[in-house]
C-alpha atoms as a PDB file:
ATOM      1  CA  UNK A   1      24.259  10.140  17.415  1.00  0.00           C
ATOM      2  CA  UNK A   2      22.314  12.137  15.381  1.00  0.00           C
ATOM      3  CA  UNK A   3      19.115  13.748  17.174  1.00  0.00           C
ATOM      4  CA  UNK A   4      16.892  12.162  14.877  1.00  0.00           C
ATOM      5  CA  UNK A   5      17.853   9.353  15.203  1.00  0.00           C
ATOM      6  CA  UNK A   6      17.329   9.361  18.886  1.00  0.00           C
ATOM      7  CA  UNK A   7      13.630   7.369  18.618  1.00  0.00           C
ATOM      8  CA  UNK A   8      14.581   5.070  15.818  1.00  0.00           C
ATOM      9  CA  UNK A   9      14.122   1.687  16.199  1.00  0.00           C
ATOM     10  CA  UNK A  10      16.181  -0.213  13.496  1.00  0.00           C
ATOM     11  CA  UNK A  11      15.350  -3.086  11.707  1.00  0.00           C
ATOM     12  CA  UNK A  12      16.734  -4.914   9.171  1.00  0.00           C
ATOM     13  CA  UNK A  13      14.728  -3.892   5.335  1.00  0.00           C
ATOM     14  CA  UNK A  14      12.956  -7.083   3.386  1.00  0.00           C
ATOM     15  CA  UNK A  15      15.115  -8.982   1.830  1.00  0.00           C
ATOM     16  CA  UNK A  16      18.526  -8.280   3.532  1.00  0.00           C
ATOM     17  CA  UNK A  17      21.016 -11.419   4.269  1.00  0.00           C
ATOM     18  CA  UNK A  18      24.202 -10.887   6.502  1.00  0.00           C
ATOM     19  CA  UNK A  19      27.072 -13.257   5.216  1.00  0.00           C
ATOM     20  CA  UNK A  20      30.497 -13.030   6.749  1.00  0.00           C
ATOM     21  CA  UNK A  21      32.723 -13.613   4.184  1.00  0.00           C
ATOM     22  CA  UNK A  22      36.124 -12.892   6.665  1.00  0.00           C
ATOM     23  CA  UNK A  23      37.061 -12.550  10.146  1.00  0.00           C
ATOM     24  CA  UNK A  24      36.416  -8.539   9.979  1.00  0.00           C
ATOM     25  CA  UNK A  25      34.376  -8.315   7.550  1.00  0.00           C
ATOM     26  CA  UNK A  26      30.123  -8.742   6.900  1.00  0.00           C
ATOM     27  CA  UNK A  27      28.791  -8.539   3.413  1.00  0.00           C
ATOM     28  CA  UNK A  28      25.181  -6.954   3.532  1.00  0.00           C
ATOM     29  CA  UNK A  29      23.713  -8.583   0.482  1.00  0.00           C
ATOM     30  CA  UNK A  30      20.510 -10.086  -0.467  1.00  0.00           C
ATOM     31  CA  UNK A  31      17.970  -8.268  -2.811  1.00  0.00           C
ATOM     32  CA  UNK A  32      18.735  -4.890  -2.382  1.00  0.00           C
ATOM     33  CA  UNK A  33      19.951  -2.085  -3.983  1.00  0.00           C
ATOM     34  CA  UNK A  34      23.148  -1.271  -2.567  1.00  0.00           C
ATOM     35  CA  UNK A  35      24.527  -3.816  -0.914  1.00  0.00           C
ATOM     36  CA  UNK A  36      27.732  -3.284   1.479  1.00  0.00           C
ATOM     37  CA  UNK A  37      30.862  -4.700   2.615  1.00  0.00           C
ATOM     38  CA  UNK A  38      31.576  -3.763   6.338  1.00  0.00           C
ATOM     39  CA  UNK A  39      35.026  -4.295   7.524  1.00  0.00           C
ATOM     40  CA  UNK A  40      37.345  -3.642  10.306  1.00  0.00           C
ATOM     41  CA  UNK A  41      34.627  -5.454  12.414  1.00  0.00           C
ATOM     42  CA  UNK A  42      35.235  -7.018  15.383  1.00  0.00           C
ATOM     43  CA  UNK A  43      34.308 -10.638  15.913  1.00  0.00           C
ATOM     44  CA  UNK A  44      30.651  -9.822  17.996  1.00  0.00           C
ATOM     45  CA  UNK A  45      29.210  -7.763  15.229  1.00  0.00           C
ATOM     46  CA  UNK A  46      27.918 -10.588  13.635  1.00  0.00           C
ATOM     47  CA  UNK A  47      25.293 -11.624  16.159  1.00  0.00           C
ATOM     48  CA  UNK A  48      24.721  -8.128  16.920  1.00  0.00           C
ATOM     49  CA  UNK A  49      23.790  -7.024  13.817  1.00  0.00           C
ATOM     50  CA  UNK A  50      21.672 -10.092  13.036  1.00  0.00           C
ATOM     51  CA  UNK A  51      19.554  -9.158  15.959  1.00  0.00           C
ATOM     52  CA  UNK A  52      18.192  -5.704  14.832  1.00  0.00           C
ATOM     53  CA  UNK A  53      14.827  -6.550  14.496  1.00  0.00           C
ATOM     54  CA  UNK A  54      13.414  -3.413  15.345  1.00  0.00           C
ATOM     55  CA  UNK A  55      12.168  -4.466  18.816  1.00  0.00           C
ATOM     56  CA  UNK A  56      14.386  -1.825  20.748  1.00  0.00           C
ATOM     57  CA  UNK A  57      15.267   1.453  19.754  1.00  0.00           C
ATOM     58  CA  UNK A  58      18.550   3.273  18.407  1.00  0.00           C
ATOM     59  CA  UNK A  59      19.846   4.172  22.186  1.00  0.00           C
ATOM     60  CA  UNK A  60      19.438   0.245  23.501  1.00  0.00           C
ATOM     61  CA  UNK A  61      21.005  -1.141  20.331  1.00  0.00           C
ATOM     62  CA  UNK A  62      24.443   0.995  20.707  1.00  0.00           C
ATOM     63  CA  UNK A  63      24.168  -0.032  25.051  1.00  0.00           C
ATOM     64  CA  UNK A  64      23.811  -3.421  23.347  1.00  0.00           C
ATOM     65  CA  UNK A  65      26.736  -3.244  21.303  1.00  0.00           C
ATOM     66  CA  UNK A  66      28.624  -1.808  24.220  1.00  0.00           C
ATOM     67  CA  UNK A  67      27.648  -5.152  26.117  1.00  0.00           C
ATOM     68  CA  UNK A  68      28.883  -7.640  23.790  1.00  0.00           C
ATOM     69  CA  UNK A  69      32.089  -5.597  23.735  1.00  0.00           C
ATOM     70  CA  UNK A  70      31.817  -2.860  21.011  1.00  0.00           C
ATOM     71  CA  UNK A  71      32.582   0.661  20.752  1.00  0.00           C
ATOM     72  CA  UNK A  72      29.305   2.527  21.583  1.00  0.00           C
ATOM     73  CA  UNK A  73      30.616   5.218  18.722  1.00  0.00           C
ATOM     74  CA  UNK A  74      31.337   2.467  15.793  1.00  0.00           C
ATOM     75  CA  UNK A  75      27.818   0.679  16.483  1.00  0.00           C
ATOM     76  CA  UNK A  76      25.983   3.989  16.017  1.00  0.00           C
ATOM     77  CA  UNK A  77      28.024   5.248  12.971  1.00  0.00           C
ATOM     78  CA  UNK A  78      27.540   1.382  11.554  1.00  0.00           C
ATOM     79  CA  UNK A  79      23.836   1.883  12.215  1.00  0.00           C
ATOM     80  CA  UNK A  80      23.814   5.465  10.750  1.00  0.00           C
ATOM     81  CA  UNK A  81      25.642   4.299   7.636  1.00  0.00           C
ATOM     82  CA  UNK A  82      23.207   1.564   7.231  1.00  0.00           C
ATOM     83  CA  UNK A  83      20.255   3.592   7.644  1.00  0.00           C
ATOM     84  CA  UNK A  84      21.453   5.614   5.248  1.00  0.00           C
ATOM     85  CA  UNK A  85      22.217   3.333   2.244  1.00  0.00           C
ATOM     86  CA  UNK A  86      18.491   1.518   3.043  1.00  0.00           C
ATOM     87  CA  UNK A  87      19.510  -1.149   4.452  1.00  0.00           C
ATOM     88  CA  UNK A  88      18.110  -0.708   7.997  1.00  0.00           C
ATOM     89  CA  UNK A  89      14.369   0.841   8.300  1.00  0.00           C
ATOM     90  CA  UNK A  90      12.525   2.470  11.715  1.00  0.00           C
ATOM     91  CA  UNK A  91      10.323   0.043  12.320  1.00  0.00           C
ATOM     92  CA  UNK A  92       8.115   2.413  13.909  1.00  0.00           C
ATOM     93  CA  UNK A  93       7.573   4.273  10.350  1.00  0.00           C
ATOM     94  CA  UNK A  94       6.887   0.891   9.390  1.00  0.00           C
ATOM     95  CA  UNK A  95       4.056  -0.134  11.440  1.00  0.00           C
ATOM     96  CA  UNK A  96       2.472   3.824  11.266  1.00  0.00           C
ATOM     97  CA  UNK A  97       3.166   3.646   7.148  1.00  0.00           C
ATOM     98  CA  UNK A  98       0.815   0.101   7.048  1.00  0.00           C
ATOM     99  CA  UNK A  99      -2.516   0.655   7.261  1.00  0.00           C
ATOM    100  CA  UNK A 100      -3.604  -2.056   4.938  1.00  0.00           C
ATOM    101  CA  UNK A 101      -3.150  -4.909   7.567  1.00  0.00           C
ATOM    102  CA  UNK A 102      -5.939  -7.386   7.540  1.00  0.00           C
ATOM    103  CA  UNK A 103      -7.948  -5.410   4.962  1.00  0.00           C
ATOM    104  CA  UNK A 104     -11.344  -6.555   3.908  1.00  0.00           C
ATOM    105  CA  UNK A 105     -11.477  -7.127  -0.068  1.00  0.00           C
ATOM    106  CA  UNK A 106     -15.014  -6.228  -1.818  1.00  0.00           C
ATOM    107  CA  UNK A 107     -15.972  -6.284  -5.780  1.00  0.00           C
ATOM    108  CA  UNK A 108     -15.334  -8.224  -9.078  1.00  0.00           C
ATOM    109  CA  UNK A 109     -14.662 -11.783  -7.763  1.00  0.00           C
ATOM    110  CA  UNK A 110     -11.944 -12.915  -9.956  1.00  0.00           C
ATOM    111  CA  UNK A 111     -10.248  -9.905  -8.826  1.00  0.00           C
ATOM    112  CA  UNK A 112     -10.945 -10.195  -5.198  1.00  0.00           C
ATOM    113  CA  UNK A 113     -10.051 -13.850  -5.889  1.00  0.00           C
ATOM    114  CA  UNK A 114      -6.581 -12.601  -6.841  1.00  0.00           C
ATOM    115  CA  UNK A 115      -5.870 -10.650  -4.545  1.00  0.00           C
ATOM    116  CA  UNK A 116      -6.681 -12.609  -1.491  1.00  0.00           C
ATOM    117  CA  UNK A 117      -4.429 -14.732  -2.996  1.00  0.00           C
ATOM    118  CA  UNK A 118      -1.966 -12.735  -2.683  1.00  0.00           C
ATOM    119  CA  UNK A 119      -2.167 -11.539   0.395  1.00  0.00           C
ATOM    120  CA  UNK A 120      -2.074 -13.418   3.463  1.00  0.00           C
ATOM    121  CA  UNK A 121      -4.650 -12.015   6.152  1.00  0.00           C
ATOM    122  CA  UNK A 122      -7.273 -10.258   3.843  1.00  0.00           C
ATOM    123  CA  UNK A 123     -10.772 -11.094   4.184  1.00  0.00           C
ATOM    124  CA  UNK A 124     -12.741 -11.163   1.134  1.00  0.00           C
ATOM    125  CA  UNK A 125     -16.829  -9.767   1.786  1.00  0.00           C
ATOM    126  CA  UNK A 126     -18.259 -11.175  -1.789  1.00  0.00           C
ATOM    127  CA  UNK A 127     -19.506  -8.977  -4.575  1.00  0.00           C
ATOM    128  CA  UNK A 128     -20.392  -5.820  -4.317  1.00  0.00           C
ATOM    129  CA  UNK A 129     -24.099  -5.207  -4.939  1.00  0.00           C
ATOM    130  CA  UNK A 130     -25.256  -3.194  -8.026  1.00  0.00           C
ATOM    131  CA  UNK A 131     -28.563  -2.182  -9.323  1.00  0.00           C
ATOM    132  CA  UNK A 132     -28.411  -5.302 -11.974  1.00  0.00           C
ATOM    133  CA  UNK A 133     -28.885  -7.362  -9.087  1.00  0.00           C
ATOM    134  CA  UNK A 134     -32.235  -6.599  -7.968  1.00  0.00           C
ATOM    135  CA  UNK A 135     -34.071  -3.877  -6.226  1.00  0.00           C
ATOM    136  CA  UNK A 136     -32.903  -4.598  -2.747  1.00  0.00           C
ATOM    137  CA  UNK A 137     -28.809  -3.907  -3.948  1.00  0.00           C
ATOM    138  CA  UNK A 138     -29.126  -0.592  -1.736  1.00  0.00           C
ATOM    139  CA  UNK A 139     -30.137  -2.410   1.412  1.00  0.00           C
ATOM    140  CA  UNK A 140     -27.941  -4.759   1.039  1.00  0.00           C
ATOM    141  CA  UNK A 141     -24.859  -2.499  -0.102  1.00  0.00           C
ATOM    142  CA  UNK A 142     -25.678  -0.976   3.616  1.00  0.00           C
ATOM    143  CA  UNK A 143     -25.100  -4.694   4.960  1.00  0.00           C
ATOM    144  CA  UNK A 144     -21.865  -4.800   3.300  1.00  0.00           C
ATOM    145  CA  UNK A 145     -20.807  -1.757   4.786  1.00  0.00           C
ATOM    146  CA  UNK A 146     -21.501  -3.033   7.991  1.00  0.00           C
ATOM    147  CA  UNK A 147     -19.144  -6.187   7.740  1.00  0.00           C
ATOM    148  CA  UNK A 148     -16.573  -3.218   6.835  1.00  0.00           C
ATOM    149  CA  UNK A 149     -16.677  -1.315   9.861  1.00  0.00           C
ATOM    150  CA  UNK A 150     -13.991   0.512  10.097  1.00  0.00           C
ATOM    151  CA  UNK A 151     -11.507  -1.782   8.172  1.00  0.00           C
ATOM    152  CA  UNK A 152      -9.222  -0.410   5.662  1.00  0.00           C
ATOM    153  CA  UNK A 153     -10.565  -1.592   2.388  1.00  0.00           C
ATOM    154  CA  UNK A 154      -9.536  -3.101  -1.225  1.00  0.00           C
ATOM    155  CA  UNK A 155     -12.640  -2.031  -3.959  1.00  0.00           C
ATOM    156  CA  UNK A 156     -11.935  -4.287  -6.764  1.00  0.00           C
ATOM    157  CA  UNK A 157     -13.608  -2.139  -9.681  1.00  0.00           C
ATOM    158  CA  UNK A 158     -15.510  -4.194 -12.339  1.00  0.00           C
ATOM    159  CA  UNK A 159     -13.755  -2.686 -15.101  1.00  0.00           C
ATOM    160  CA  UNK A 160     -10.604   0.032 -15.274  1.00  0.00           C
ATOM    161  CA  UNK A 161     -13.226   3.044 -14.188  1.00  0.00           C
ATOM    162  CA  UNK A 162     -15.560   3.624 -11.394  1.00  0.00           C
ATOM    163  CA  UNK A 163     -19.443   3.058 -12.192  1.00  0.00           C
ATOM    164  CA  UNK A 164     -22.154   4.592  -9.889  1.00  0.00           C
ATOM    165  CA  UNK A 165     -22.509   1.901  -7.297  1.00  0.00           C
ATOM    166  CA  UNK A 166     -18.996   1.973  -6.880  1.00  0.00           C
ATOM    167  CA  UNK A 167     -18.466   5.217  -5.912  1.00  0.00           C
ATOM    168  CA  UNK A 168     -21.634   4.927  -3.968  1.00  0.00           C
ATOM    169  CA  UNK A 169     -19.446   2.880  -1.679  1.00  0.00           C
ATOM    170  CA  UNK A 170     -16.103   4.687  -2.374  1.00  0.00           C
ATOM    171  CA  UNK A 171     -17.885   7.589  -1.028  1.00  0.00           C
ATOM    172  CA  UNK A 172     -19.102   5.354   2.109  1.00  0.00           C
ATOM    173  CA  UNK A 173     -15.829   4.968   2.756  1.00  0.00           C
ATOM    174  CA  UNK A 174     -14.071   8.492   1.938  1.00  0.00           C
ATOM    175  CA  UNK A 175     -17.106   9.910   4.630  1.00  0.00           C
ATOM    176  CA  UNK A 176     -16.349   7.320   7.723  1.00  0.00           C
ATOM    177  CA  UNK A 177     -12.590   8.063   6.919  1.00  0.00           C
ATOM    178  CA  UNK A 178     -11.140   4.736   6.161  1.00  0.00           C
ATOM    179  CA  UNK A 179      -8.603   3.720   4.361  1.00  0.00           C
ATOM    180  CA  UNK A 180      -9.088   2.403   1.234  1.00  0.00           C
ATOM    181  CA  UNK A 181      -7.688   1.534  -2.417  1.00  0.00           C
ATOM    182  CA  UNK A 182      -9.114   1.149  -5.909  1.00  0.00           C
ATOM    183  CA  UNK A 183      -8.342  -1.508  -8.180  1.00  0.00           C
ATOM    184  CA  UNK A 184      -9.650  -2.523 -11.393  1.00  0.00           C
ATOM    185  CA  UNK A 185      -8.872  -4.460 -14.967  1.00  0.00           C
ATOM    186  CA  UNK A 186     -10.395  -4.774 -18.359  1.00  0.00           C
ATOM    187  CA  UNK A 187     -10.017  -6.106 -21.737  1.00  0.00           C
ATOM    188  CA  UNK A 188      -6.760  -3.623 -22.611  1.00  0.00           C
ATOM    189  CA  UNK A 189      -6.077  -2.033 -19.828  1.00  0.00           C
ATOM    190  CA  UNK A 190      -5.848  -2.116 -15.528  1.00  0.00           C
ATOM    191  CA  UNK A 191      -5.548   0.654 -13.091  1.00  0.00           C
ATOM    192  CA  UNK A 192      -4.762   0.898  -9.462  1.00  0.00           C
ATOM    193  CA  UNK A 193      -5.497   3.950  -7.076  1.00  0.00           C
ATOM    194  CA  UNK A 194      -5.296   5.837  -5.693  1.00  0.00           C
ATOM    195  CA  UNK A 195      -4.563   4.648  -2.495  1.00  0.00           C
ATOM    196  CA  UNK A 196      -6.881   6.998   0.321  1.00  0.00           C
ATOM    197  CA  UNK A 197      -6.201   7.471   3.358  1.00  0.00           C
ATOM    198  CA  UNK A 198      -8.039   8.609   6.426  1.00  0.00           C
ATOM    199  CA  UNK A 199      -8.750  12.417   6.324  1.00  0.00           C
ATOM    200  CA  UNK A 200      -6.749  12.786   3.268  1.00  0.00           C
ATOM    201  CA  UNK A 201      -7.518  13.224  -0.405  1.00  0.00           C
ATOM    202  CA  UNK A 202      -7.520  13.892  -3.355  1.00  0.00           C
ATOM    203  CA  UNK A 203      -9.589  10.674  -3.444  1.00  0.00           C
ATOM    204  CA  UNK A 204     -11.754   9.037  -6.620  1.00  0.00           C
ATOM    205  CA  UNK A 205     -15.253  11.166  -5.295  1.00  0.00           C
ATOM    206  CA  UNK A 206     -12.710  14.284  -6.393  1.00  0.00           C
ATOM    207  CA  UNK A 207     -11.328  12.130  -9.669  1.00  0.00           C
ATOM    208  CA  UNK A 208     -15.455  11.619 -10.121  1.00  0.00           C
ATOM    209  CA  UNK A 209     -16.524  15.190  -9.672  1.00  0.00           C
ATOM    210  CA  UNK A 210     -14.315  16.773 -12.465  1.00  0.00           C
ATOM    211  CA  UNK A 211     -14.903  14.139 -14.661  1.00  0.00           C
ATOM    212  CA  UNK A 212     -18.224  15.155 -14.612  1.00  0.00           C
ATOM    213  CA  UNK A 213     -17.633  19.003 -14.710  1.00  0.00           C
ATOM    214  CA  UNK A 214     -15.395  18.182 -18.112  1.00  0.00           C
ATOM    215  CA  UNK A 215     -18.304  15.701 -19.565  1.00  0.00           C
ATOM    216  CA  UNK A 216     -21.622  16.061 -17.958  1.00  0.00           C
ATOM    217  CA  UNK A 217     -22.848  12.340 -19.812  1.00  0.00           C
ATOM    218  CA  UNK A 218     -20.678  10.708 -17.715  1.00  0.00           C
ATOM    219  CA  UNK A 219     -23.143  10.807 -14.846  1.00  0.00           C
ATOM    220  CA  UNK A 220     -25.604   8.785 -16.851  1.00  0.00           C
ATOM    221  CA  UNK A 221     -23.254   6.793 -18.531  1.00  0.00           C
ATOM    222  CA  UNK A 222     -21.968   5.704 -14.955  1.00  0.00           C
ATOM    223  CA  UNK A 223     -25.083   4.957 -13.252  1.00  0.00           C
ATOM    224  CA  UNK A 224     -25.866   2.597 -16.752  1.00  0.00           C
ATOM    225  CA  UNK A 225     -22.625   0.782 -16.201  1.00  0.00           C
ATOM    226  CA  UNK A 226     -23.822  -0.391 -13.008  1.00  0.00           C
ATOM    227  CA  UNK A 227     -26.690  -1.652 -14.742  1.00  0.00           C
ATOM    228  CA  UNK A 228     -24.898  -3.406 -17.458  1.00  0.00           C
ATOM    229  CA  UNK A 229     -23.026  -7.096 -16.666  1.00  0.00           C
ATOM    230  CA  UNK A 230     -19.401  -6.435 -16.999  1.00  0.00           C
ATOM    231  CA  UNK A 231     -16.949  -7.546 -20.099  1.00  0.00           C
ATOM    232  CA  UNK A 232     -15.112  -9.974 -18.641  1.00  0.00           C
ATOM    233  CA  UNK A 233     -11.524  -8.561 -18.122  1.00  0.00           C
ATOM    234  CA  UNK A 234      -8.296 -10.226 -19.486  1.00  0.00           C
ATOM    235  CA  UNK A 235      -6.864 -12.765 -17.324  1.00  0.00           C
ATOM    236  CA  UNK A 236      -3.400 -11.224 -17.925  1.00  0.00           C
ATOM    237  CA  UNK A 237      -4.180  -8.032 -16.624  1.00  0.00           C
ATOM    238  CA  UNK A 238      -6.084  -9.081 -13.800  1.00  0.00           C
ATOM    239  CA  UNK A 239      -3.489 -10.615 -12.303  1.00  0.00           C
ATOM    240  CA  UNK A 240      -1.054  -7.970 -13.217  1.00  0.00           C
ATOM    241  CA  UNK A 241      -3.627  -5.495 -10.943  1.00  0.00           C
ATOM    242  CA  UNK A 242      -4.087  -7.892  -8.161  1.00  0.00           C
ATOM    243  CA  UNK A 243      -0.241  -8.010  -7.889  1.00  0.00           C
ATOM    244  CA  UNK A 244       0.267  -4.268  -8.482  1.00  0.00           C
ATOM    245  CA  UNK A 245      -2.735  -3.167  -5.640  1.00  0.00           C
ATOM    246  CA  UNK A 246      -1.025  -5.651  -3.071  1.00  0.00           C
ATOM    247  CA  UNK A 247       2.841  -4.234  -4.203  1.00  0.00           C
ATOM    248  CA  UNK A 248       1.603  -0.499  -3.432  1.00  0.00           C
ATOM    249  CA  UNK A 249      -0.555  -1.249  -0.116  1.00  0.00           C
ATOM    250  CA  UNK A 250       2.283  -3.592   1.466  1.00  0.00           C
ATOM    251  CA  UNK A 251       5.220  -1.586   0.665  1.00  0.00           C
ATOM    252  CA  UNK A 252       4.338   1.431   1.916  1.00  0.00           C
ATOM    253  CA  UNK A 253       7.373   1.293   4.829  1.00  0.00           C
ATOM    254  CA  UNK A 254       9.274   2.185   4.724  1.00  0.00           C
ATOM    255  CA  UNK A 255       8.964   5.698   2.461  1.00  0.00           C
ATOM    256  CA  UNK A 256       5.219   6.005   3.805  1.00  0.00           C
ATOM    257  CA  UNK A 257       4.308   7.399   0.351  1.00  0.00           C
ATOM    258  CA  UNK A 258       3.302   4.834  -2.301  1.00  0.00           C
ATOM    259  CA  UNK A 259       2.718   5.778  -6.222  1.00  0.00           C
ATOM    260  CA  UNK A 260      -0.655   5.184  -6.187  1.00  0.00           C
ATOM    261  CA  UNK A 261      -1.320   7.485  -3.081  1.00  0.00           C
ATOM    262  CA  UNK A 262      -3.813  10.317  -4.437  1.00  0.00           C
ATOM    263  CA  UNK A 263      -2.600   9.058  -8.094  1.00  0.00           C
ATOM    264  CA  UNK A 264      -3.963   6.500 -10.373  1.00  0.00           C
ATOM    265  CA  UNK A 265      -2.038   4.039 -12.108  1.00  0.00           C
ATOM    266  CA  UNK A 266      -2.419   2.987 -15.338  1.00  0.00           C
ATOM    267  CA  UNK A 267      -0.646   0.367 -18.052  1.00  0.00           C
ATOM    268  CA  UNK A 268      -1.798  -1.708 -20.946  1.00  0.00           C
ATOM    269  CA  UNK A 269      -1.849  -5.003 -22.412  1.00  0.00           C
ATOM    270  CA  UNK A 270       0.416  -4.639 -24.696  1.00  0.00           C
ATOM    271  CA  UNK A 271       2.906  -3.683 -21.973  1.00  0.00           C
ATOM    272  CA  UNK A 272       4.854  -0.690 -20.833  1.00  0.00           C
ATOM    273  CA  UNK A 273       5.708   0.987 -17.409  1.00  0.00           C
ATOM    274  CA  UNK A 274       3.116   1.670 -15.328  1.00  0.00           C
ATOM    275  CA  UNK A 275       1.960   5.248 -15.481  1.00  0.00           C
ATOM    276  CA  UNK A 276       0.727   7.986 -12.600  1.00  0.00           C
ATOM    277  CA  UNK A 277      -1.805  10.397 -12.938  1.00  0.00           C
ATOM    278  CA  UNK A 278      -1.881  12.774 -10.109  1.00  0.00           C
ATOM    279  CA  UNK A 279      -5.574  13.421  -8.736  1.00  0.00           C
ATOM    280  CA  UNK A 280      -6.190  16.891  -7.734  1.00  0.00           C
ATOM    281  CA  UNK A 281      -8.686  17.742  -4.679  1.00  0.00           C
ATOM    282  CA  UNK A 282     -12.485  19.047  -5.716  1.00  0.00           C
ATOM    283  CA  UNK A 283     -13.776  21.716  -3.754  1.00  0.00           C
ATOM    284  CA  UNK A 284     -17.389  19.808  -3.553  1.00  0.00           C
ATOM    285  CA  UNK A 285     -15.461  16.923  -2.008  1.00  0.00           C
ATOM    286  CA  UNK A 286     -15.337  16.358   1.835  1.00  0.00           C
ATOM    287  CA  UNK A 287     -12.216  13.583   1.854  1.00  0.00           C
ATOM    288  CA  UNK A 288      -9.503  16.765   2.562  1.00  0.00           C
ATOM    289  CA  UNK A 289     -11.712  18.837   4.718  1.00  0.00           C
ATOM    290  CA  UNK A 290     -11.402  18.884   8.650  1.00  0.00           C
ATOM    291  CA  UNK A 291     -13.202  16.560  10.514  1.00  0.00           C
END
């Protein structure tokens, strides 16, 4: 066994099915990349294989494999050979990689709307307040940070950029170090990201601070936005950003790196791949500096 593998706790990837399709042999199918026939099996590798749920690690899986009468040696080059084509994941990766469990969901409500949809266990906080909504939108953008906490967070942008108020609370949320993701869709055009995560950047303050070094009316033109009602977005490419934003933050196991971490991504209406702009950090900003 490998010494890296010695901590691994394997478990089976989404969307994995075992069929046996002979006495020796178990096809690894499903919706996966590269699926593979295992042969020369003997007959208890069935229900030992179907019961890597990542529960145990690598070193009680092969001293369970030994139990139901297998070769401790074939079970751990089976589970090396399946870790290797991406079949199996380390669960542990897994649950360190997902940060975005239970996230709270703030901003443009047919956004939100979609993306609470989407995904089970997010708790949608309402609108966020902006300066069109009356004079008390700071007092209560400090109540809405309260029902955050310290819950990683889905900002669903009024349009594809970031106005003031928005990065007022981006920057909330880059300070306290909590994870969080921008998300946002217009009449043409949706973005996601970048994905932020605690103590790490670049993040949209940095995205925010050049943009204003390159065009200085930005800053006005920002805080005006926040005054201004929103055009509504396309229906289209809302949902097409609620699905993206909940595709990045819950597939982040097992690879721990998503596209849209410290990247923004970008596609049209009239269609094309989804394209990543790398953010780069900003001196001036605090999300990459030690705590």
């Amino acid at each position: 066994m490998d010494v890296r593998n010695k901590e691994v706790r394997p478990a089976w990837a989404i969307g994995v099915e075992l069929r046996q399709t002979a006495v020796d042999c178990v096809q690894v199918v499903g919706d996966v990349e590269c699926p593979l026939a295992l042969r020369g099996l003997p007959g208890v590798a069935l229900d030992w294989l179907r019961q890597l749920d990542g529960a145990r690690s690598w070193g009680a899986q092969v001293a369970e494999a030994q139990a139901r009468g297998m070769q401790g040696a074939d079970a751990s080059m089976l589970l090396d050979r399946l870790l290797d084509a991406e079949l199996l994941i380390d669960a542990r990766v897994e649950i360190a990689a997902f940060q975005f469990a239970n996230p709270v969901v703030v901003g443009a409500a047919g956004l939100s709307e979609q993306i609470a949809g989407l995904l089970p266990g997010s708790i949608p906080l309402g609108p966020l307040p902006k300066p069109r909504d009356g004079d008390d939108w700071r007092l209560r953008t400090e109540e809405l940070g309260d029902k955050i906490g310290s819950a990683a967070t889905i900002v669903a942008l009024d349009s594809p950029w970031v106005d003031a108020a928005e990065l007022e609370l981006v920057s909330r949320l880059i300070d306290a170090r909590i994870d969080h993701v921008v998300v946002g869709a217009g009449v043409s055009s949706a973005r996601v990201g970048p994905v932020t995560r605690a103590g790490g950047g670049p993040c949209v303050r940095c995205d925010e601070l050049l943009r204003v070094e390159l065009d200085p009316l930005w800053r006005p033109l920002s805080a005006q936005l926040a005054l201004d009602m929103p055009t509504p977005a396309a229906p289209t490419l809302t949902v097409l950003a609620a699905a993206e934003v909940v595709r990045q933050i819950t597939n982040a196991a097992p690879h721990e790196e998503v596209a849209a971490l410290n990247a923004v991504l970008t596609t049209g209406y009239r269609g094309g791949a989804w394209r990543r702009r790398p953010l780069s950090r900003h001196l001036k900003c605090s999300c990459w500096w030690p705590k």
